[in-house]
PDB file of N, CA and C in Angstrom:
ATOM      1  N   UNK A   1       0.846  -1.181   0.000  1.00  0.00           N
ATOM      2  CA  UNK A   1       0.000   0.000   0.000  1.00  0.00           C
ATOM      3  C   UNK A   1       0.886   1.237   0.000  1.00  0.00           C
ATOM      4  N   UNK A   2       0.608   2.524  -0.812  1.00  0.00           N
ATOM      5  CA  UNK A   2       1.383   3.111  -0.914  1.00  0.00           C
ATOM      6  C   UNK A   2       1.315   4.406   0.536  1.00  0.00           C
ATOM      7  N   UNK A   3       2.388   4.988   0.850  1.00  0.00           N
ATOM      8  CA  UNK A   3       2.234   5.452   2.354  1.00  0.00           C
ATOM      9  C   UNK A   3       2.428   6.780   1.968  1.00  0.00           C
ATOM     10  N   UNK A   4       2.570   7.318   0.863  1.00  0.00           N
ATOM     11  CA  UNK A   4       3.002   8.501   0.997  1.00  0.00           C
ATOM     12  C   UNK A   4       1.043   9.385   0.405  1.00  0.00           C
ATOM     13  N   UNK A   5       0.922  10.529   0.466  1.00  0.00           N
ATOM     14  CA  UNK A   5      -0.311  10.747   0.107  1.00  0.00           C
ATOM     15  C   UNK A   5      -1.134  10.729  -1.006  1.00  0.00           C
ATOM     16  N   UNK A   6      -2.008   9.975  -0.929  1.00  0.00           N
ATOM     17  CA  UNK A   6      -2.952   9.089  -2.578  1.00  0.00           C
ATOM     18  C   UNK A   6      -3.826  10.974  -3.502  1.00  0.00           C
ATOM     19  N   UNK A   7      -3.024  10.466  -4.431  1.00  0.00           N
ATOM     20  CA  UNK A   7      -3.406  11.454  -5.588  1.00  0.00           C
ATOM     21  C   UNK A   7      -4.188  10.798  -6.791  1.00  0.00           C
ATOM     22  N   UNK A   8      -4.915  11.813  -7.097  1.00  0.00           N
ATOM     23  CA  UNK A   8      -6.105  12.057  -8.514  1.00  0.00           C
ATOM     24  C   UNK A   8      -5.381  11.379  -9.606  1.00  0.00           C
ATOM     25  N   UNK A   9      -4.321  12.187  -9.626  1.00  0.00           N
ATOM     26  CA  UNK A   9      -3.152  12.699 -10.702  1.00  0.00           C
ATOM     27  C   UNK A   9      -2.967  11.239 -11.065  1.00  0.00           C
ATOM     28  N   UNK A  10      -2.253  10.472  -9.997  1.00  0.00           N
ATOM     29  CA  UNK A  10      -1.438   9.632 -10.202  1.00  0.00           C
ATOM     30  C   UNK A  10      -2.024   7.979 -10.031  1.00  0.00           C
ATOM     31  N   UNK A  11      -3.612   8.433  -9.561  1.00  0.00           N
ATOM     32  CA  UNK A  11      -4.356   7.217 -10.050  1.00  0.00           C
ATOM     33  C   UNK A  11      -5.328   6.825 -11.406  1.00  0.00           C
ATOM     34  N   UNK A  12      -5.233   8.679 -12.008  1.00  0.00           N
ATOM     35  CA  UNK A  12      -5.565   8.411 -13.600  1.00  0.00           C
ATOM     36  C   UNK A  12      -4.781   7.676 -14.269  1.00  0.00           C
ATOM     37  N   UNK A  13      -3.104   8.316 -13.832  1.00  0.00           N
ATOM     38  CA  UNK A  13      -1.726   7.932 -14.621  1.00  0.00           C
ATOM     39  C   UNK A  13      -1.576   6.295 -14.684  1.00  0.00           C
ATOM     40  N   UNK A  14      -2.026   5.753 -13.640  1.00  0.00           N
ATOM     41  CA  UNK A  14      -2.143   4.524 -13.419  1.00  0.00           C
ATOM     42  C   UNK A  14      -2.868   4.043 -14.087  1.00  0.00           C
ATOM     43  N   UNK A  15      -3.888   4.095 -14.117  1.00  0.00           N
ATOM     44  CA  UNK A  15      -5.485   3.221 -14.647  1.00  0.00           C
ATOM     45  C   UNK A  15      -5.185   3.158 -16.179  1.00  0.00           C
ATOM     46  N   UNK A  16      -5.297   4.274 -16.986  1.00  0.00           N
ATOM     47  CA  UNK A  16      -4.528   4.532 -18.007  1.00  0.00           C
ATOM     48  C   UNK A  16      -3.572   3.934 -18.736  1.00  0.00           C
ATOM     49  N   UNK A  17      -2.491   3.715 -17.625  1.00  0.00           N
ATOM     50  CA  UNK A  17      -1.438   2.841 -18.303  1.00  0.00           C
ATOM     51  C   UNK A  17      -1.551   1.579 -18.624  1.00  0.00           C
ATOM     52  N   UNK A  18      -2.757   0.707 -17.268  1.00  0.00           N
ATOM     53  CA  UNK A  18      -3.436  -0.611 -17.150  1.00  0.00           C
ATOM     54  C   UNK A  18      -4.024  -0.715 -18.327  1.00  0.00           C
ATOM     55  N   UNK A  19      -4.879   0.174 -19.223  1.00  0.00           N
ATOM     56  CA  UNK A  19      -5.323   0.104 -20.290  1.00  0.00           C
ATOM     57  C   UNK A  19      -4.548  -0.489 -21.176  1.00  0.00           C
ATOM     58  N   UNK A  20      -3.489   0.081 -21.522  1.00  0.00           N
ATOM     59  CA  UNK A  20      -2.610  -0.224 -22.729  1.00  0.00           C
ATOM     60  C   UNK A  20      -2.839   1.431 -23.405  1.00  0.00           C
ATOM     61  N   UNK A  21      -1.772   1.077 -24.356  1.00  0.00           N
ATOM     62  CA  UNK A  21      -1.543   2.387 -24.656  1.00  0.00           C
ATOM     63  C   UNK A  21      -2.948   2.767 -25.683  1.00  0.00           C
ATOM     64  N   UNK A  22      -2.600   4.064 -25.728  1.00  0.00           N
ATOM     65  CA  UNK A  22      -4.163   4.804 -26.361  1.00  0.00           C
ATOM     66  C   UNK A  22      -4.163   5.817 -25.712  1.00  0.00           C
ATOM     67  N   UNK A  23      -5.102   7.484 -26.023  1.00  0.00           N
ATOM     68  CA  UNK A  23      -5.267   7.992 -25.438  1.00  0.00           C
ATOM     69  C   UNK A  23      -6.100   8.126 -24.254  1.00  0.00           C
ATOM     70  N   UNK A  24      -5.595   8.421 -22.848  1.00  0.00           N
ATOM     71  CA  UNK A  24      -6.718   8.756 -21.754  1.00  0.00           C
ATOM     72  C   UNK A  24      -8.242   8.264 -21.837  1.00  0.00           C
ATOM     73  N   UNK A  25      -8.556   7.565 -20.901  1.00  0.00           N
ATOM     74  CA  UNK A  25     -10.329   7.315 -21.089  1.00  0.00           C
ATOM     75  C   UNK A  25     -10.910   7.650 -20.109  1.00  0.00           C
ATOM     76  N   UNK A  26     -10.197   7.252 -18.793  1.00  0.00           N
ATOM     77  CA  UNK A  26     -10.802   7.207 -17.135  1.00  0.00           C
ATOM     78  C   UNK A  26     -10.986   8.909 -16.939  1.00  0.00           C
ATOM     79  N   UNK A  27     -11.597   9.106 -15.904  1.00  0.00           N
ATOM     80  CA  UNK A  27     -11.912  10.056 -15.229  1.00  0.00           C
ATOM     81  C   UNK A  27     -12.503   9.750 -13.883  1.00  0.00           C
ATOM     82  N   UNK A  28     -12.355  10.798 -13.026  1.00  0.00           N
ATOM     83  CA  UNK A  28     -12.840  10.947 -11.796  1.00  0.00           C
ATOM     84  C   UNK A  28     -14.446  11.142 -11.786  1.00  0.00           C
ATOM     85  N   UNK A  29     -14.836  10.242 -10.872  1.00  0.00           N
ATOM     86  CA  UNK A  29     -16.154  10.781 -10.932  1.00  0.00           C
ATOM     87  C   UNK A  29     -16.786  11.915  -9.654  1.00  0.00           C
ATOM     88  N   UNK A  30     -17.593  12.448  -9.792  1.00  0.00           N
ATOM     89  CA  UNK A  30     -17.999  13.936  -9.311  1.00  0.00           C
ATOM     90  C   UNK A  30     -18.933  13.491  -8.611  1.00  0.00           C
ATOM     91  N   UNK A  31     -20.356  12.995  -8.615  1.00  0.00           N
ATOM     92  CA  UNK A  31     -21.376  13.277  -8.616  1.00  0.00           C
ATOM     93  C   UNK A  31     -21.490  12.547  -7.411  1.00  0.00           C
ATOM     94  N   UNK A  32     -22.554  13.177  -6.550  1.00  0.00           N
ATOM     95  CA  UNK A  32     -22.200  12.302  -4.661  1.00  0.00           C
ATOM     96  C   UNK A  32     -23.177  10.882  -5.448  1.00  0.00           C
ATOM     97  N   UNK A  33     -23.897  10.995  -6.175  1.00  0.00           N
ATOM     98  CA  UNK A  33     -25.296   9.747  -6.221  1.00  0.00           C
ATOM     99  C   UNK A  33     -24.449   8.442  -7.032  1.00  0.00           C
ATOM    100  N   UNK A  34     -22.951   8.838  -7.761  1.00  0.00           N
ATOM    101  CA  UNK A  34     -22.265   7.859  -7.948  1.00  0.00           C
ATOM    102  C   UNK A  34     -21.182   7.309  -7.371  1.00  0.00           C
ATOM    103  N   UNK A  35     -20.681   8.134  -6.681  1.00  0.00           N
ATOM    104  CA  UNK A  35     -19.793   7.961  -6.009  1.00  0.00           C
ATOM    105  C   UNK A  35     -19.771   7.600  -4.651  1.00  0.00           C
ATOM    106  N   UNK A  36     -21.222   6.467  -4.502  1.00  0.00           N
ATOM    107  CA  UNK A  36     -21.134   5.893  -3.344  1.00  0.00           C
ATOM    108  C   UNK A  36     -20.878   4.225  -4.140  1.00  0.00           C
ATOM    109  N   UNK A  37     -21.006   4.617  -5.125  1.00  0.00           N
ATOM    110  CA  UNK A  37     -20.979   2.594  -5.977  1.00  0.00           C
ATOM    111  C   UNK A  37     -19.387   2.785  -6.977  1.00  0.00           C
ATOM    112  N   UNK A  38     -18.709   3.916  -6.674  1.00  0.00           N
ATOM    113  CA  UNK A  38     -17.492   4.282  -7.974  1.00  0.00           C
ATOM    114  C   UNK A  38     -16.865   5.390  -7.938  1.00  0.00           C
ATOM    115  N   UNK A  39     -15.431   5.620  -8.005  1.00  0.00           N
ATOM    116  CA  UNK A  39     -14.131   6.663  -7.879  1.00  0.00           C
ATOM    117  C   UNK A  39     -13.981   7.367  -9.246  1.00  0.00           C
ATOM    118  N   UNK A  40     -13.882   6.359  -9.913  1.00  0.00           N
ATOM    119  CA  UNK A  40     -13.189   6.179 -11.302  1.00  0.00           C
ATOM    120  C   UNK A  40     -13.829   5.729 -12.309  1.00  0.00           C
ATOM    121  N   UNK A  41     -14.310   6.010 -13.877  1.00  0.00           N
ATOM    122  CA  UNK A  41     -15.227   5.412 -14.395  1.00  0.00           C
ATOM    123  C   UNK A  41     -14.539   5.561 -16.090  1.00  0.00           C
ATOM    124  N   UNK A  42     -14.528   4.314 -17.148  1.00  0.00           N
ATOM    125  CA  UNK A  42     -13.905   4.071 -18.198  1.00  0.00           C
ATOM    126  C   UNK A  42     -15.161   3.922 -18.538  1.00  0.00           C
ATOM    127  N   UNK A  43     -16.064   5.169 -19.496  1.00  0.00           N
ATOM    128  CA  UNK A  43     -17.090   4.750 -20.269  1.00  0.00           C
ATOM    129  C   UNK A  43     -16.406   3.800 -21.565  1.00  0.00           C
ATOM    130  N   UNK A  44     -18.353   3.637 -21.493  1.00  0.00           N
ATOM    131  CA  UNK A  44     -18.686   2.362 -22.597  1.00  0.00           C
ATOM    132  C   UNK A  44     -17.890   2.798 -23.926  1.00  0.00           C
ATOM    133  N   UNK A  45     -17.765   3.362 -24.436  1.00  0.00           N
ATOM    134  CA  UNK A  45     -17.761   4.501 -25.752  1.00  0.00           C
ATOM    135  C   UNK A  45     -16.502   4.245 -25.906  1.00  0.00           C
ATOM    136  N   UNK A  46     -15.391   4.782 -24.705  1.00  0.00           N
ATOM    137  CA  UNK A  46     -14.137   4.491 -24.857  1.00  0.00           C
ATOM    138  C   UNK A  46     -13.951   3.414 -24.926  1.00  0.00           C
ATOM    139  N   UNK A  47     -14.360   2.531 -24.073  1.00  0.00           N
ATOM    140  CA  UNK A  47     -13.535   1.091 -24.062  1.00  0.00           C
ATOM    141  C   UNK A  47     -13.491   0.718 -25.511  1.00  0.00           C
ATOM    142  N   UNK A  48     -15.195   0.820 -26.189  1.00  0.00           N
ATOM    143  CA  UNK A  48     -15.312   0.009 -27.291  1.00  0.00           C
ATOM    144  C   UNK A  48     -14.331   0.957 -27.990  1.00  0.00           C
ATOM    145  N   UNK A  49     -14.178   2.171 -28.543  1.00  0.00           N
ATOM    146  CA  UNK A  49     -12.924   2.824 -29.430  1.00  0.00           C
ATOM    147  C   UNK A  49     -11.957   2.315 -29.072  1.00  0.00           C
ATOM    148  N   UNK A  50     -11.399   1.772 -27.893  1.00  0.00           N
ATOM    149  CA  UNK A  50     -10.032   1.482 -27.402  1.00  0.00           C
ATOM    150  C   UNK A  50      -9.868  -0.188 -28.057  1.00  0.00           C
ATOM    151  N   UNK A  51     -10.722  -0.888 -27.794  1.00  0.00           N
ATOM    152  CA  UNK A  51     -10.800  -2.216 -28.045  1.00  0.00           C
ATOM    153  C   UNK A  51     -11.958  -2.744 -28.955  1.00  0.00           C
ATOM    154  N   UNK A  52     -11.665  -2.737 -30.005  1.00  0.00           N
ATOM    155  CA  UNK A  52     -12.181  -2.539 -31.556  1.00  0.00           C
ATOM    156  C   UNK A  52     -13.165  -3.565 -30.953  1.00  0.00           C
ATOM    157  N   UNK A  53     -13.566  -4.520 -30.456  1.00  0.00           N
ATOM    158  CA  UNK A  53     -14.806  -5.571 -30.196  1.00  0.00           C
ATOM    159  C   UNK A  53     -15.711  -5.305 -28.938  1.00  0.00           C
ATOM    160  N   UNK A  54     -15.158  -3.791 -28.624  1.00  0.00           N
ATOM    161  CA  UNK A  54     -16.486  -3.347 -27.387  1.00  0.00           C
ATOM    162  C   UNK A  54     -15.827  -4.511 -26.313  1.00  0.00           C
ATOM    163  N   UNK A  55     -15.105  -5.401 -26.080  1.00  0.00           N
ATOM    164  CA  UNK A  55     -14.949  -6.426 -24.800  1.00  0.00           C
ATOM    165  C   UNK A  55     -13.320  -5.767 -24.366  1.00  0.00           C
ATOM    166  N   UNK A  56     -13.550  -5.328 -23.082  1.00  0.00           N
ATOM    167  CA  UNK A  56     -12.450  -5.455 -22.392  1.00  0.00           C
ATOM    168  C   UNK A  56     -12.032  -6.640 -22.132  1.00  0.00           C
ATOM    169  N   UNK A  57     -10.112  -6.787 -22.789  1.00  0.00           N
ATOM    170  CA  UNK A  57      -9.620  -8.157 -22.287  1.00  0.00           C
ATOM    171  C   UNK A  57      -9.559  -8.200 -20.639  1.00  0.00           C
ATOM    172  N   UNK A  58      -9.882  -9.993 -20.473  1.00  0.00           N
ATOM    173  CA  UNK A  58      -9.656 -10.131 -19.034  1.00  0.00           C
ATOM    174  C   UNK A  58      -8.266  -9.698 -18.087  1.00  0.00           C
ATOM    175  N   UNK A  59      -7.640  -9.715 -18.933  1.00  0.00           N
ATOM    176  CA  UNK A  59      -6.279  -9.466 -18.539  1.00  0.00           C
ATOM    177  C   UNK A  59      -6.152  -8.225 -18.430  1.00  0.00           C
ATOM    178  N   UNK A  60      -6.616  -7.354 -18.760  1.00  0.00           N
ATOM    179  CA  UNK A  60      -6.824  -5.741 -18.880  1.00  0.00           C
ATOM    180  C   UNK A  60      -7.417  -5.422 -17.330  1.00  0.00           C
ATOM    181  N   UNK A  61      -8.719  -6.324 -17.236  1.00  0.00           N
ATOM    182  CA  UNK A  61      -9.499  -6.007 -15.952  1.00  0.00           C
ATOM    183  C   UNK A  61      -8.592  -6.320 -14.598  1.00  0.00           C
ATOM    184  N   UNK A  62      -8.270  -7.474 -14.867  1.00  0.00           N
ATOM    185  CA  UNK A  62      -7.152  -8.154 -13.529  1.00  0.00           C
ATOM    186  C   UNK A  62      -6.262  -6.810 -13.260  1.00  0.00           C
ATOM    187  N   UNK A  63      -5.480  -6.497 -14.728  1.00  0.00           N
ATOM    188  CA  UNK A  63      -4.807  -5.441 -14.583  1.00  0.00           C
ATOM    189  C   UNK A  63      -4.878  -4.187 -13.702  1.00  0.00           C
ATOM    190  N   UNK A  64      -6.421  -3.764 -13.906  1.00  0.00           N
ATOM    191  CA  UNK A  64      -7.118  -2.502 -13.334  1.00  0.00           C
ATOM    192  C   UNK A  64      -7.407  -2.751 -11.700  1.00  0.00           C
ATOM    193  N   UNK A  65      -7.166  -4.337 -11.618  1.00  0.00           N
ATOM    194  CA  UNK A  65      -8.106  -4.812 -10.260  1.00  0.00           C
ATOM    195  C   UNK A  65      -7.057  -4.951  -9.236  1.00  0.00           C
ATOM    196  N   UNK A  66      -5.837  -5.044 -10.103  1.00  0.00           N
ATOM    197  CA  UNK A  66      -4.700  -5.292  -8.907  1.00  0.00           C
ATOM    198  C   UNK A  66      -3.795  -3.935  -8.989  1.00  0.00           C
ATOM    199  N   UNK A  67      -4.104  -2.810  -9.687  1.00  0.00           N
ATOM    200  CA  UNK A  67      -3.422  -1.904  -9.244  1.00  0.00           C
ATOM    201  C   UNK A  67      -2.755  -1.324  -8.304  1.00  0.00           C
ATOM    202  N   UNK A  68      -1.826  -0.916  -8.256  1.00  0.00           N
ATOM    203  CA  UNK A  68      -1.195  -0.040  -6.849  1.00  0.00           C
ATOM    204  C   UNK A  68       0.225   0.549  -7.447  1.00  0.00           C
ATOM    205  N   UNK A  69       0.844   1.288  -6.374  1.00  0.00           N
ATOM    206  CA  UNK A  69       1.851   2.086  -6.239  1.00  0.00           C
ATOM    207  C   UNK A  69       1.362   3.632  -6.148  1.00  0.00           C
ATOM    208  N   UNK A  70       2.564   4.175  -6.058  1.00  0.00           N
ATOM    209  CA  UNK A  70       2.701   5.581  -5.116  1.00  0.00           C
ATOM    210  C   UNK A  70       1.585   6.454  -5.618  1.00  0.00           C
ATOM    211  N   UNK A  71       1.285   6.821  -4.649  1.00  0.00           N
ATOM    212  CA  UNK A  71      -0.155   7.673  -4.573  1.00  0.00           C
ATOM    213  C   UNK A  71      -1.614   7.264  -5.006  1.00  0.00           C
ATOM    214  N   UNK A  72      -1.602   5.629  -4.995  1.00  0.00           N
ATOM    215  CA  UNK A  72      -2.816   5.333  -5.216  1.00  0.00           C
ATOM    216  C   UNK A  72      -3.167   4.370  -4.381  1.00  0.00           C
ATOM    217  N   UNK A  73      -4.675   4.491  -4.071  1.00  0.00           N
ATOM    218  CA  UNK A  73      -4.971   3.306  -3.173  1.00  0.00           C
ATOM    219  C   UNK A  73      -5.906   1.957  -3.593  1.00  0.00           C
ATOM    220  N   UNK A  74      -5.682   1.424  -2.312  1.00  0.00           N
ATOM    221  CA  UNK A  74      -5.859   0.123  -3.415  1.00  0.00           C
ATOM    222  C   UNK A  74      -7.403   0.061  -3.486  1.00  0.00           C
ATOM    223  N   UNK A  75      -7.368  -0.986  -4.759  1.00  0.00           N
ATOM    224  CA  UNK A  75      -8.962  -1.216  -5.093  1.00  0.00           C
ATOM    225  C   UNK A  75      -9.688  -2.095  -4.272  1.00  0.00           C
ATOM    226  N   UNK A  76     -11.019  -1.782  -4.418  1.00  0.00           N
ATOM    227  CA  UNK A  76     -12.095  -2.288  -3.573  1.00  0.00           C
ATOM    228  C   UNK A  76     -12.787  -3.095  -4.670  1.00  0.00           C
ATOM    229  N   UNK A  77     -13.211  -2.420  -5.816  1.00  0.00           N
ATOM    230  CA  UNK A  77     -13.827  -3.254  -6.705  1.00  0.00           C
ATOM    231  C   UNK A  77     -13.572  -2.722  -7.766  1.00  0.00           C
ATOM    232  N   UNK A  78     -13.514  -3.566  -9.181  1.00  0.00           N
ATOM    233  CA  UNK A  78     -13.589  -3.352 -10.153  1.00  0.00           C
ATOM    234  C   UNK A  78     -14.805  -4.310 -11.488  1.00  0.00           C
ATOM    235  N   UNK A  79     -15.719  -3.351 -12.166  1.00  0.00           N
ATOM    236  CA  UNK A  79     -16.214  -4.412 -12.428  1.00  0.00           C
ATOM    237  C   UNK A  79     -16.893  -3.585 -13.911  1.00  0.00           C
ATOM    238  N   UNK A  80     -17.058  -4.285 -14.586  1.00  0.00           N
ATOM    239  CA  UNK A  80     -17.918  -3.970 -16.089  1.00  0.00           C
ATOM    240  C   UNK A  80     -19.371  -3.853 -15.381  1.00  0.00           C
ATOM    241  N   UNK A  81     -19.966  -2.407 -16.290  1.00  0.00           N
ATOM    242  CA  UNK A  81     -21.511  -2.126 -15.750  1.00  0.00           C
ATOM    243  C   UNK A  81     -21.313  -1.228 -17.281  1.00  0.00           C
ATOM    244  N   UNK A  82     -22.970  -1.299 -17.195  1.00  0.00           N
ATOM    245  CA  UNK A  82     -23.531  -0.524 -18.372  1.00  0.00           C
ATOM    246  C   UNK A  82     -22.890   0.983 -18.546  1.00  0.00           C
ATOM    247  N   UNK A  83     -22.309   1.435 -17.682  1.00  0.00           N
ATOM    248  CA  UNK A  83     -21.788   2.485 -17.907  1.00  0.00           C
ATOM    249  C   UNK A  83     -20.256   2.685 -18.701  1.00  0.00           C
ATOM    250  N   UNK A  84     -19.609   1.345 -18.505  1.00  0.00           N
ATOM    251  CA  UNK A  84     -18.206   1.284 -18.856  1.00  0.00           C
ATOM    252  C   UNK A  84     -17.534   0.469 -17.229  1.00  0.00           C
ATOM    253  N   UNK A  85     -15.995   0.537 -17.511  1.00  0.00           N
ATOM    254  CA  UNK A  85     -15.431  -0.005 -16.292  1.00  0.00           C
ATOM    255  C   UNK A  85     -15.544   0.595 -15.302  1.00  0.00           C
ATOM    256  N   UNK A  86     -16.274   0.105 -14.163  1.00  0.00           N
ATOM    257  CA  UNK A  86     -16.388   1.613 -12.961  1.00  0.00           C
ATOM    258  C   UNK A  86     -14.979   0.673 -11.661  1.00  0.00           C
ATOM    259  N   UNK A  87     -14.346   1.290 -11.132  1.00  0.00           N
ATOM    260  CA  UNK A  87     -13.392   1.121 -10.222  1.00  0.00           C
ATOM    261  C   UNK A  87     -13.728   2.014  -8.716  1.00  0.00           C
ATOM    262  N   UNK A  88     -13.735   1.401  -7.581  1.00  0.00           N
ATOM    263  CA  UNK A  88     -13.873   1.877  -6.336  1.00  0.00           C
ATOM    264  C   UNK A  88     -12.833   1.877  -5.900  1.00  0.00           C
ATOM    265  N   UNK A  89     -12.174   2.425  -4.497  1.00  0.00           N
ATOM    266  CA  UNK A  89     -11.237   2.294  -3.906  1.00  0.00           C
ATOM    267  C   UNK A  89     -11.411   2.101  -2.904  1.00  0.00           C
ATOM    268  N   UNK A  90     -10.548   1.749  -1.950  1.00  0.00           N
ATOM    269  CA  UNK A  90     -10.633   1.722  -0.818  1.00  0.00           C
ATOM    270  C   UNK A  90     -10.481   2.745  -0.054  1.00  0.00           C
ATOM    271  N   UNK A  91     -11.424   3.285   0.792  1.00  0.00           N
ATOM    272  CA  UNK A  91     -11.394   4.866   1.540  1.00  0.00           C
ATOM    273  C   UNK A  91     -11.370   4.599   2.955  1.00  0.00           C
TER     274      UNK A  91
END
């Protein structure tokens, strides 16, 4: 777990990279009515532009699910929903 203080910055930089390369998809989510089920959210739209068959590889998700290092904390859940990949953390 990383000890020094968990940043925005550097858990986009992360998630992102888990993707594979491509431009940026994730974002922070805002809204209090989602952000009791989700942190972080990879719409539908992107994934499918990112991964020409609309299916995130499994290996992609594991990827997203075991994340960590400096300034990010670890995940709580990660999971495919109609919205795209939504990611929680642990708070």
């Amino acid at each position: 777990m990383a000890t020094g203080r968990l940043g925005v910055g550097e858990t986009l930089g992360a998630l992102n990279t888990a993707l594979g390369p491509g431009e940026p998809v994730w974002f922070k989510e805002t809204r209090a009515r989602h952000l009791r089920a989700r942190d972080f959210l990879a719409p539908r739209p992107a994934l499918q532009a990112r991964f020409g068959d609309g299916q995130v590889p499994e290996h992609v998700v594991h990827a997203v699910a075991g994340l960590q290092g400096p300034g990010v904390a670890p995940v709580l859940r990660c999971e495919l929903t109609p919205a795209g990949l939504a990611l929680q953390l642990q708070r």
